[in-house]
Protein backbone atom coordinates (compact mmCIF):
# COMPACT_ATOMS: atom_id res chain seq x y z
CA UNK A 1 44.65 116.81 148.19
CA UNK A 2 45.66 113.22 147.42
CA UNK A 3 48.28 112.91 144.48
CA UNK A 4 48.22 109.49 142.71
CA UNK A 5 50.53 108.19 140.32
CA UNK A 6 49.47 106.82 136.84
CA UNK A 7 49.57 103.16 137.92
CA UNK A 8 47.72 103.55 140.99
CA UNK A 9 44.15 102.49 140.65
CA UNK A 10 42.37 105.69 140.90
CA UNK A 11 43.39 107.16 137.77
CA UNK A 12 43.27 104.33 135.73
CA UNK A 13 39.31 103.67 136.82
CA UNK A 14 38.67 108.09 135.54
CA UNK A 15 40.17 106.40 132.12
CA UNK A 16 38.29 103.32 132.25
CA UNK A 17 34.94 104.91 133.87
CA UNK A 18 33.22 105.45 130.30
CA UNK A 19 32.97 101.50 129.64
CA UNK A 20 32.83 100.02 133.70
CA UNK A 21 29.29 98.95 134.41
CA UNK A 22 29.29 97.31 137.20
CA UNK A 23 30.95 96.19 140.52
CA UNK A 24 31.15 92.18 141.68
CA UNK A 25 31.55 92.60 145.10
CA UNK A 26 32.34 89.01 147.18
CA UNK A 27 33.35 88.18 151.29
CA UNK A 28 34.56 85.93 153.28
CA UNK A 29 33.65 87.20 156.52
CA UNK A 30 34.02 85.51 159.95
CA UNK A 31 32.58 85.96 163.20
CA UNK A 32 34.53 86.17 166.67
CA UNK A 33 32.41 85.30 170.23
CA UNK A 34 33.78 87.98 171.59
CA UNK A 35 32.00 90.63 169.00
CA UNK A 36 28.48 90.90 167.92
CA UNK A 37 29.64 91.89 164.28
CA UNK A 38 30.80 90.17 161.08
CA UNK A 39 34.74 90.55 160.29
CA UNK A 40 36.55 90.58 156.67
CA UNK A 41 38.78 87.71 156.19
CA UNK A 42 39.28 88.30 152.22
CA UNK A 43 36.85 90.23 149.82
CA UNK A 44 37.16 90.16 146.18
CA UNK A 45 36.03 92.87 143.70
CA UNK A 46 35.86 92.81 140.26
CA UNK A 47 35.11 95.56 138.25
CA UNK A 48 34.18 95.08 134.54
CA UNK A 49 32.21 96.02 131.51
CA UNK A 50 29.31 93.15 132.32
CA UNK A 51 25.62 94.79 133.31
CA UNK A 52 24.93 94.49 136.62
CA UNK A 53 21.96 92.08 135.78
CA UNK A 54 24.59 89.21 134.58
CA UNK A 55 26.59 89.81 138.13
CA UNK A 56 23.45 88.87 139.47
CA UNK A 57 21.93 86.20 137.72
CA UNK A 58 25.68 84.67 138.22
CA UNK A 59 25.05 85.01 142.30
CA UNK A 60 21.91 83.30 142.25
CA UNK A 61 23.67 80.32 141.08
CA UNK A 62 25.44 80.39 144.27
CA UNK A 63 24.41 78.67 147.71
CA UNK A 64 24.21 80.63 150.81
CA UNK A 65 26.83 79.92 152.61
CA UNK A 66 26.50 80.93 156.03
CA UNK A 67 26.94 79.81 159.73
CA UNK A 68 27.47 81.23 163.06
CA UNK A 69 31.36 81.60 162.58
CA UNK A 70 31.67 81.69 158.81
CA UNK A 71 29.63 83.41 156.04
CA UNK A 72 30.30 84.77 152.13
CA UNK A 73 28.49 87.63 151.30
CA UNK A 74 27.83 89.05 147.35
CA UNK A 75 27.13 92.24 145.97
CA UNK A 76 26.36 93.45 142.28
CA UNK A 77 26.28 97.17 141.65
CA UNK A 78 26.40 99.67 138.95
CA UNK A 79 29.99 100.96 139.03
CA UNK A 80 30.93 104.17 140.89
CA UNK A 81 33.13 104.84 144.07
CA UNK A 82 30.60 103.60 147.21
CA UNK A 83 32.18 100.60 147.45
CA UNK A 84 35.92 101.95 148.10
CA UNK A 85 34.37 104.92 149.74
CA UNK A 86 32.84 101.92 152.33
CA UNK A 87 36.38 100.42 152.61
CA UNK A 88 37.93 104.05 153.43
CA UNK A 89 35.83 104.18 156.57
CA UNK A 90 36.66 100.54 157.60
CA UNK A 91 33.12 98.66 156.47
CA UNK A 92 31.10 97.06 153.57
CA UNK A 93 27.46 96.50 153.38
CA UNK A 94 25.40 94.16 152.11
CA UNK A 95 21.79 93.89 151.32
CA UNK A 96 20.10 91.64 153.87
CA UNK A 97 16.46 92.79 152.83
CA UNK A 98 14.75 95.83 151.21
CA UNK A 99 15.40 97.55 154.60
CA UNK A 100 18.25 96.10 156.16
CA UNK A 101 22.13 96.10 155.11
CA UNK A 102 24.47 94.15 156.54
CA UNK A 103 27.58 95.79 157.98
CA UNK A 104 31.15 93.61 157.31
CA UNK A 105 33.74 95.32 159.42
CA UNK A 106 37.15 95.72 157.47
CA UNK A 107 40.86 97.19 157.57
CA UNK A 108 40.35 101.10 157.38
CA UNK A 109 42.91 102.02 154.12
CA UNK A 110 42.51 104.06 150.77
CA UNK A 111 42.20 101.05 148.29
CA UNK A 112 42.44 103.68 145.16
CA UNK A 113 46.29 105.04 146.30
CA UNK A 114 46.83 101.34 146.08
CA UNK A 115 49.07 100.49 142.50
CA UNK A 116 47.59 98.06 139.71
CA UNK A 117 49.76 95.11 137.80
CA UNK A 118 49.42 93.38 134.47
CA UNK A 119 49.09 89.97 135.30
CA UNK A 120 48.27 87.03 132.93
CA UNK A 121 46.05 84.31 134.47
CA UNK A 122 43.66 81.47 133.23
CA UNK A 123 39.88 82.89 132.82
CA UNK A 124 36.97 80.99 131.72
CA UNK A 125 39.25 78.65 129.27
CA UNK A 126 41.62 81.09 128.11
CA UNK A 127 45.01 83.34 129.20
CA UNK A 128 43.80 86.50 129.58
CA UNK A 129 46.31 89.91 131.15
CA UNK A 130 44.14 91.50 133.99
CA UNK A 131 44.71 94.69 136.06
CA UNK A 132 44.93 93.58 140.08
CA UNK A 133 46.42 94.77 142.85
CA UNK A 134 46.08 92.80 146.40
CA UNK A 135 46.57 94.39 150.38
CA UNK A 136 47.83 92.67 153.07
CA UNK A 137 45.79 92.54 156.41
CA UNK A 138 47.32 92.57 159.89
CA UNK A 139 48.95 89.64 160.71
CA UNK A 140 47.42 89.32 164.43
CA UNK A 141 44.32 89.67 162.86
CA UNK A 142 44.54 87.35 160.13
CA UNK A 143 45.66 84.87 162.74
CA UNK A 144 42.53 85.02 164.64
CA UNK A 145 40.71 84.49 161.69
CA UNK A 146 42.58 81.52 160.92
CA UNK A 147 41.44 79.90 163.68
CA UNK A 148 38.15 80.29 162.27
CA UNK A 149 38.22 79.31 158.94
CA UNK A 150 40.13 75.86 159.91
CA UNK A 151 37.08 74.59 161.50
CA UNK A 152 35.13 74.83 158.43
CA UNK A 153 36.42 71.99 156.17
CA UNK A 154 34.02 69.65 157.38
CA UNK A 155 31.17 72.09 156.40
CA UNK A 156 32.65 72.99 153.22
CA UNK A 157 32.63 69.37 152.12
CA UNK A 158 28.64 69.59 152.13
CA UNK A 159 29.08 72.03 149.41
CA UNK A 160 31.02 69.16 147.47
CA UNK A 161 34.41 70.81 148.28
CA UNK A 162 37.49 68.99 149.46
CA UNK A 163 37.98 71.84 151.83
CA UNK A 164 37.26 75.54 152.82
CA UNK A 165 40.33 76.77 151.27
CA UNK A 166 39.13 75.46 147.48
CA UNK A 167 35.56 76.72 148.01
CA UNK A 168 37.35 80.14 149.22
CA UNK A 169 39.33 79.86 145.84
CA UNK A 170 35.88 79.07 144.10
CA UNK A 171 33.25 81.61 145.41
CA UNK A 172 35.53 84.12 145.48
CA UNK A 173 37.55 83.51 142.11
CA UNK A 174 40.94 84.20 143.57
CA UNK A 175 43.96 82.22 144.51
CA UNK A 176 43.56 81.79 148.56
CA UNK A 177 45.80 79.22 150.75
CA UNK A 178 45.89 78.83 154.77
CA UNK A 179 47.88 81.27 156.03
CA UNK A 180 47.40 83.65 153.19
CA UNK A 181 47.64 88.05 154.71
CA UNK A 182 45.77 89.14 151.49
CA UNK A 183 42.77 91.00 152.92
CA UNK A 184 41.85 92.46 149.62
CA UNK A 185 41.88 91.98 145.54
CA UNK A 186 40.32 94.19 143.00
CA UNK A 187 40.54 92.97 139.49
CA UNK A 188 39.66 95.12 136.48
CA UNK A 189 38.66 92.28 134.43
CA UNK A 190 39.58 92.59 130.59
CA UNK A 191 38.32 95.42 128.79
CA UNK A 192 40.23 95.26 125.96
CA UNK A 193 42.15 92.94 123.45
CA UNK A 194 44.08 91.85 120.39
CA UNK A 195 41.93 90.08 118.87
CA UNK A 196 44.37 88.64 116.03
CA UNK A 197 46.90 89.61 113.73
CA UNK A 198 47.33 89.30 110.04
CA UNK A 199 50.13 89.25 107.74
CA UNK A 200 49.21 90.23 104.38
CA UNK A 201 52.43 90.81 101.91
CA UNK A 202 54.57 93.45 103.88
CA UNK A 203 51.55 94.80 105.85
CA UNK A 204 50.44 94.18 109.16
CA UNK A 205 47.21 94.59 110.69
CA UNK A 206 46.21 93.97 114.06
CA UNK A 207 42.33 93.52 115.07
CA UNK A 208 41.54 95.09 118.76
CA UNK A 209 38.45 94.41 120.52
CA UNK A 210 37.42 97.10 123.07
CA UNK A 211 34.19 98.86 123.98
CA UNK A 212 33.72 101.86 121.83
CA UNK A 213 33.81 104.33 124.90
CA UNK A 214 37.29 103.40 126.14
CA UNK A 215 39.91 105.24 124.57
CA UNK A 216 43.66 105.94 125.51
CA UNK A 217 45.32 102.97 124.17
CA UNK A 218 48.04 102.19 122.33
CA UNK A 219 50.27 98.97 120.52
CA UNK A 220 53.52 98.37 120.93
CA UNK A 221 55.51 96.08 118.41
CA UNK A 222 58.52 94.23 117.82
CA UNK A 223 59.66 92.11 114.96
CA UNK A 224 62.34 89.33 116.05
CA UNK A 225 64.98 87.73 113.87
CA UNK A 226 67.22 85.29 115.57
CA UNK A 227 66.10 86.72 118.58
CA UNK A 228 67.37 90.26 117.82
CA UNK A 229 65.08 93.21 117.37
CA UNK A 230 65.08 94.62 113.40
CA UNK A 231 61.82 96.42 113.81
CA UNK A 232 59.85 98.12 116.28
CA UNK A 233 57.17 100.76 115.97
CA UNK A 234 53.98 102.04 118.07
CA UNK A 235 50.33 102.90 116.81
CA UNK A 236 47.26 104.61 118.98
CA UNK A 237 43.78 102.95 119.59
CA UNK A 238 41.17 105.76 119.74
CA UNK A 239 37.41 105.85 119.55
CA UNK A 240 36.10 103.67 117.03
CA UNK A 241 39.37 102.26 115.81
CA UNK A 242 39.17 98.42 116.43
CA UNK A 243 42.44 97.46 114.01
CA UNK A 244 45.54 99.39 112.71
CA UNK A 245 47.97 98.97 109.71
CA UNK A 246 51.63 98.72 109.60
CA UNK A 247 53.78 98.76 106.67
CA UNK A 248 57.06 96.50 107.54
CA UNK A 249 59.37 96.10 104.69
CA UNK A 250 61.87 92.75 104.26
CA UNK A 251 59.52 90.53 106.43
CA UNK A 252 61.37 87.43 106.28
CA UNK A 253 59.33 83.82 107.41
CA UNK A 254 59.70 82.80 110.98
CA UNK A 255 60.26 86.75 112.26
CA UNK A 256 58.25 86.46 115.25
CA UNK A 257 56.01 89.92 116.01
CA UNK A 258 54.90 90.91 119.03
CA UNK A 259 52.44 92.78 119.82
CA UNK A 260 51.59 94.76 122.99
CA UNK A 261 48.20 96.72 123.88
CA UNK A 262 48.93 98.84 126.50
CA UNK A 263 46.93 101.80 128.55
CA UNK A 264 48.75 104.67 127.62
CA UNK A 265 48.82 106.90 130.41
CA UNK A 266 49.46 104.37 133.25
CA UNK A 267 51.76 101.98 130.93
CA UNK A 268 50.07 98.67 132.14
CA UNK A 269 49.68 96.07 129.72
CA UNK A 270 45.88 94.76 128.50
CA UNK A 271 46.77 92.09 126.30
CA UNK A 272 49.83 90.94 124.25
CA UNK A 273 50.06 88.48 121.25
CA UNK A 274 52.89 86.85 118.67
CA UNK A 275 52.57 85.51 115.44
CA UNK A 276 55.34 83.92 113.59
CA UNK A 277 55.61 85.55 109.42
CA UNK A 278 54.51 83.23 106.79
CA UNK A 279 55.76 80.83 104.43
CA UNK A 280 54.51 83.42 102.22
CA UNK A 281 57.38 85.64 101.89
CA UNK A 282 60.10 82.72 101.13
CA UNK A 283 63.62 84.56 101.09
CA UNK A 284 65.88 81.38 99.25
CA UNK A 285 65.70 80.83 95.67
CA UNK A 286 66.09 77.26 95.68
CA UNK A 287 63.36 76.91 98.38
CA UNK A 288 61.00 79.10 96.45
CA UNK A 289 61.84 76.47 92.94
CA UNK A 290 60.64 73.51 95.20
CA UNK A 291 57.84 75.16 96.80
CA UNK A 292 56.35 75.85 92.60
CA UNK A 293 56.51 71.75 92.56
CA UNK A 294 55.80 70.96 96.20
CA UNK A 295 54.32 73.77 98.92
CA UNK A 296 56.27 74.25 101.70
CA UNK A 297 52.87 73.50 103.42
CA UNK A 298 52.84 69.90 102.03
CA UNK A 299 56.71 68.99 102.91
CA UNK A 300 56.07 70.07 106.72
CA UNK A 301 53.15 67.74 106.39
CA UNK A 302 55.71 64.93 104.68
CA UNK A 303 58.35 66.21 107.68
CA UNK A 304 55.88 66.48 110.92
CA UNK A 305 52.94 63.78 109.88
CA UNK A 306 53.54 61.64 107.52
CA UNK A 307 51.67 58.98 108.28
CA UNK A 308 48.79 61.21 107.80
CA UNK A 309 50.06 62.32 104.38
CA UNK A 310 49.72 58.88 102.13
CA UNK A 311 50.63 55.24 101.90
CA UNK A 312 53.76 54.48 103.17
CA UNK A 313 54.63 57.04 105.76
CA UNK A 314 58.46 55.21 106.30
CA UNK A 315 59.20 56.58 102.81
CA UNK A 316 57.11 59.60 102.56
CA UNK A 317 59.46 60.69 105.53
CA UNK A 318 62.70 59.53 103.80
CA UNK A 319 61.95 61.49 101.03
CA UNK A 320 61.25 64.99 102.82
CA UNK A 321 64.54 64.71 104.89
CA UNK A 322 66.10 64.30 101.64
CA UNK A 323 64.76 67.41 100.00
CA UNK A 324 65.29 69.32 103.30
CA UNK A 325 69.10 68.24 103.36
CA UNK A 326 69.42 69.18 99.80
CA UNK A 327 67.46 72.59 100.59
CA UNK A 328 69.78 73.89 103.57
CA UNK A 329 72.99 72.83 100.85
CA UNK A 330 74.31 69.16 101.42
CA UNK A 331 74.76 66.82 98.37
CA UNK A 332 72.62 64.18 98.99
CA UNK A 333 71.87 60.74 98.15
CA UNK A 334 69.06 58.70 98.79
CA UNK A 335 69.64 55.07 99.47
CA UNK A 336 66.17 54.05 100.54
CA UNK A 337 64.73 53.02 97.08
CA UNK A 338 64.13 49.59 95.77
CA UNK A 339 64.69 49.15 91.83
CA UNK A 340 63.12 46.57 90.05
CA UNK A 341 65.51 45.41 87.53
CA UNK A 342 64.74 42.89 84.38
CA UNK A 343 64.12 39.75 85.88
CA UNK A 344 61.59 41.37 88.51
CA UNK A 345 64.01 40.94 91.57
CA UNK A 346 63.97 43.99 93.70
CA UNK A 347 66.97 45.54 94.23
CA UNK A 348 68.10 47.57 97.63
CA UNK A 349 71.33 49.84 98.45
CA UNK A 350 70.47 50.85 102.06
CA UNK A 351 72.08 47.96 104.19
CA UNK A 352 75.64 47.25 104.37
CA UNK A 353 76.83 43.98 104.69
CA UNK A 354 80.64 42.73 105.03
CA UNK A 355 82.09 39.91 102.72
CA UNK A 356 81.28 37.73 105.36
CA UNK A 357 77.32 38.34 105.52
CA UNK A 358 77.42 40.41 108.72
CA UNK A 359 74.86 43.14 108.80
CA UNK A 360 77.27 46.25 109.30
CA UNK A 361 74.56 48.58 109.76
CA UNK A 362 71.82 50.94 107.58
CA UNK A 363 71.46 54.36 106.46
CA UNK A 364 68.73 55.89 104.33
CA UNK A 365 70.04 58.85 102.81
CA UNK A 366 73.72 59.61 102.70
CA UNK A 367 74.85 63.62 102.75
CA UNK A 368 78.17 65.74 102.39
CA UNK A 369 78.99 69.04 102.95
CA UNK A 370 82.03 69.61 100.59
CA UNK A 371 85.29 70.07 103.23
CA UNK A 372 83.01 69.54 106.51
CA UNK A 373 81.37 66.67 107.23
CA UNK A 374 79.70 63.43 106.09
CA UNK A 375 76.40 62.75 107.16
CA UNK A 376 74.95 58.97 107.80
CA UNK A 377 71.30 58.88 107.88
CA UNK A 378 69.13 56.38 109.48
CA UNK A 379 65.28 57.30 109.28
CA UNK A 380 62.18 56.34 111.59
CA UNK A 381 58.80 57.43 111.82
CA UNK A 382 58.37 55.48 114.83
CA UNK A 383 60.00 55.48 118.77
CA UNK A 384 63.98 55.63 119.17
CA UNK A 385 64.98 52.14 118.91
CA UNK A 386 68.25 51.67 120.75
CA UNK A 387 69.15 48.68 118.79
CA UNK A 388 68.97 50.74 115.28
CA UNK A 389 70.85 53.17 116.76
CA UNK A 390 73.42 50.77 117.94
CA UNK A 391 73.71 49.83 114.23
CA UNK A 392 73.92 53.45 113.33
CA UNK A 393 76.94 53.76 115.43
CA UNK A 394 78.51 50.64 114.39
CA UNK A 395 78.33 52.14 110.62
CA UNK A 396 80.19 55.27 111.97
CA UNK A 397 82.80 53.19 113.57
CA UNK A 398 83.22 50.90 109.87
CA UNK A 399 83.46 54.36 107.58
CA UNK A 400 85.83 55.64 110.20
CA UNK A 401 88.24 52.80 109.19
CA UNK A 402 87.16 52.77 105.79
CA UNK A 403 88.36 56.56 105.44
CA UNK A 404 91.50 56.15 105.93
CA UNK A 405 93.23 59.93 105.36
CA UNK A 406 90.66 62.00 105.62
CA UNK A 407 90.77 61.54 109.60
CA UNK A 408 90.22 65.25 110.15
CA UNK A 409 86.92 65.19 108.13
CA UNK A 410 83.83 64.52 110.61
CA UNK A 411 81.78 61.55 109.96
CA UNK A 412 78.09 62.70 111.54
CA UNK A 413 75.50 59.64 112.20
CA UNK A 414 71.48 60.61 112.54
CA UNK A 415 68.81 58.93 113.64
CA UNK A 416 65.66 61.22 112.15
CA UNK A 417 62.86 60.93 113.36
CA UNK A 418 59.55 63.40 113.34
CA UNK A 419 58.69 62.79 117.03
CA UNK A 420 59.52 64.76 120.10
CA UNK A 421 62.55 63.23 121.53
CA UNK A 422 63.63 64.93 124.81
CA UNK A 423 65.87 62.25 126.30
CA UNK A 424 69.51 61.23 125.79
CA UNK A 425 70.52 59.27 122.50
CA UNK A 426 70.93 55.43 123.20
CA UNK A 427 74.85 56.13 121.55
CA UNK A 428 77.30 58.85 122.44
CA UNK A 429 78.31 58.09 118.79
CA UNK A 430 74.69 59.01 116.97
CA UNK A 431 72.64 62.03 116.94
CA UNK A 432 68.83 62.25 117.39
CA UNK A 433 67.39 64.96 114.59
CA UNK A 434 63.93 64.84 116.54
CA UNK A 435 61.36 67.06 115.58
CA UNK A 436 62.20 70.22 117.12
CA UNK A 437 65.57 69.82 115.43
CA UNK A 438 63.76 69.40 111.90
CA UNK A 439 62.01 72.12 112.49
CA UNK A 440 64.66 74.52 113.45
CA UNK A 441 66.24 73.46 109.86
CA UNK A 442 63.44 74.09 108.32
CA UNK A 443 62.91 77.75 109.58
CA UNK A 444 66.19 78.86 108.85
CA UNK A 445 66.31 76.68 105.21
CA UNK A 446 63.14 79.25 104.73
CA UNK A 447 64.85 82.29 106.10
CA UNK A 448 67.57 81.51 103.32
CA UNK A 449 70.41 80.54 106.44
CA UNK A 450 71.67 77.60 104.88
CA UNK A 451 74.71 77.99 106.94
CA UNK A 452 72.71 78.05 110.30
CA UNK A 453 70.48 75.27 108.82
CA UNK A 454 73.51 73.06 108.78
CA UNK A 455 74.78 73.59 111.80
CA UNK A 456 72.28 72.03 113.76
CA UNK A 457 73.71 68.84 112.46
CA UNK A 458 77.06 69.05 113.73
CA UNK A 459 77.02 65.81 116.87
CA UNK A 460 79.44 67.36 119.09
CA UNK A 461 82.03 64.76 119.48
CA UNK A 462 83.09 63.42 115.79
């Protein structure tokens, strides 16, 4: 009597048998002089909760692909174990007529001893996890085949291909190169799902999608914080049950939960999914005060797009850095505002000039952390320019002077900008604060770490 473990494929089709209809059977077969019978090169079989009527309909859509050395076959069929019983004793048939079946000889092996994996792959537009497993052939053999299949790629470009590998890849739905051993892949396709997860106060419920008759599943969670697990719990899917609650107290925004559907009994993973926590639950007093006036939803708008937010973007951005400096605990000054004094003349503080007219540099908000640092603050909504950066760091260099006795005390310059930055700053002397640097303040401003919300504005260096 065979003895299988949990992963091995056997036992997890007996769990999965109540909601498998059918079996997609597909191969590439090849044909030697010397023999007067077709020979598996690869054959794929997927095994899923589709009627077999939709496997079908899917193979008419397919040519026939067939010469004297090279041929793909296809098979639909209501699930059961033929098919691997066919593989046991080293063949696979195919329906040639009403009558007549033809016989593909293959490897002799036990395909359900073999073990299933979890694997995450693109399918039909989306990531989905699927259950495979994949055997290698003999190499002698495979070789011989080879030999075959080369001399095809002129063929295969009638069928609009660029070559017999990529209509391989495409017939059969698998990942195929020259040279490839893999004689066999069975996919369980997906079964079952999370099919989203909602946060509502400090509860937690997760939406499955599943057919009704498979059972023996179960969710594993984590909650995140800083990259450190503070929660973790488990839950069973069974029968009817498409979504489960969880009660998680001191949810905090930007935890990150994930969620795992697993099978229970063999311990491979179905699906997984994260979600981030709200701006809901907002953990810092003086960021909850703002958010009354202004939603936290509307200054990552002001942050992240402002140009889509109003009239005059340049300032609209200004603005939100401001508030988001004064939110994670600098003093803060904003320099980029024009008064319009009595006699109608604007008015301007945010360029620096010496006695002598020279244009020292700019800065748009100024910022202090008492004891720390000073921070000089140059704004733009558009591309790094290297020469306002230049002027960035020439401002450094005149307030370094200018300072004279507080040497000790860093003197930070920013360029801020809402864009996605990812090369080197024009100036060892000036930091970029791109977007993915705003928006790690602004996560941990919301988690109430003003202290970690700061430091990402520390230029090593000064």
């Amino acid at each position: 009597m065979t003895t299988f473990a949990p992963d091995d494929l056997y036992p997890v089709l007996e769990a999965f048998k109540p909601a498998l209809k059918s079996v997609d059977v597909r191969t590439v077969a090849v044909s030697l002089q010397s023999e007067d019978y077709w020979q598996n090169l690869v054959t794929s079989i997927f095994l899923s909760d589709k009627p077999v009527e939709i496997i079908k309909a899917e193979h008419t859509t397919l040519p026939t692909a067939r010469n004297n050395d090279f041929a793909i076959f296809y098979d639909a069929l209501p699930f059961d174990y033929l098919i691997f019983d066919q593989i046991s004793n080293g063949e696979i048939r195919f329906p040639l007529s009403s009558f007549r079946r033809y016989r593909i000889k293959t490897r002799a092996f036990d395909p359900l001893a073999l073990k299933l994996n979890s694997t995450q792959e693109w399918i039909d537009g989306s990531s989905c996890y699927i259950l495979k497993l994949a055997d290698i052939g003999i190499e002698e053999d495979q070789k011989k085949f080879w030999q075959i299949v080369l001399n095809q790629n002129a063929w295969a470009k009638r069928f609009g291909f660029s070559n017999i590998h990529e209509m391989i890849r495409d017939y059969l739905k698998i990942e195929y190169a020259h040279g490839n051993r893999k004689d066999f892949e069975i996919v369980i396709s997906p079964l079952a799902k999370i099919q989203n997860l909602q946060f509502s106060e400090n509860q937690l419920i997760v939406n499955i999608q599943k057919p009704t008759e498979l059972s023996g599943l179960q969710l594993n969670l984590q909650l995140k914080r800083d990259s450190q697990i503070v929660w973790r719990n488990t839950g069973e899917i069974e029968g009817t049950n498409y979504s489960i609650e969880f009660t998680i107290n001191g949810l905090v925004p930007f935890d990150l939960m994930t969620v795992e559907l697993i099978h229970r009994d063999s311990g491979l993973t179905l699906d997984r999914a994260y979600e981030t926590v709200p701006l809901k639950n907002v953990a810092e007093p003086f960021v909850k005060t703002l958010d009354a006036f202004c939603s936290l939803d509307k200054l990552k708008k002001m942050l992240f797009e402002p140009e889509n937010y109003g009239k005059n973007p340049e300032k609209i951005f200004e603005k939100a850095v401001t508030w988001l400096l004064s939110l994670a605990g600098y003093e803060t000054v904003h320099l980029g505002v024009q008064i319009t004094k009595l006699n109608r003349k604007n008015e301007s503080f945010d360029k620096l000039f010496a006695k002598s007219g020279y244009h020292i540099g700019s800065a748009d908000i100024i910022a202090y952390e008492e004891n720390e640092r000073i921070l000089l603050i140059d704004c733009d909504i558009g591309t790094v320019d290297p020469k306002k950066v230049k002027k960035l760091a020439e401002l450094k260099k005149h307030f370094r002077e200018k300072l004279k006795g507080y040497e000790k005390l860093p003197i930070v310059a920013i360029l801020f900008s809402p864009k996605d930055f990812r090369e080197t700053s024009p100036s060892i002397d000036v930091m970029i604060a791109d977007q993915s640097i705003i928006k790690r303040i602004f996560e941990a401003v919301v988690q109430g770490n003003r202290e970690q919300a700061r430091s990402f504005l520390y230029y090593s260096g000064f």
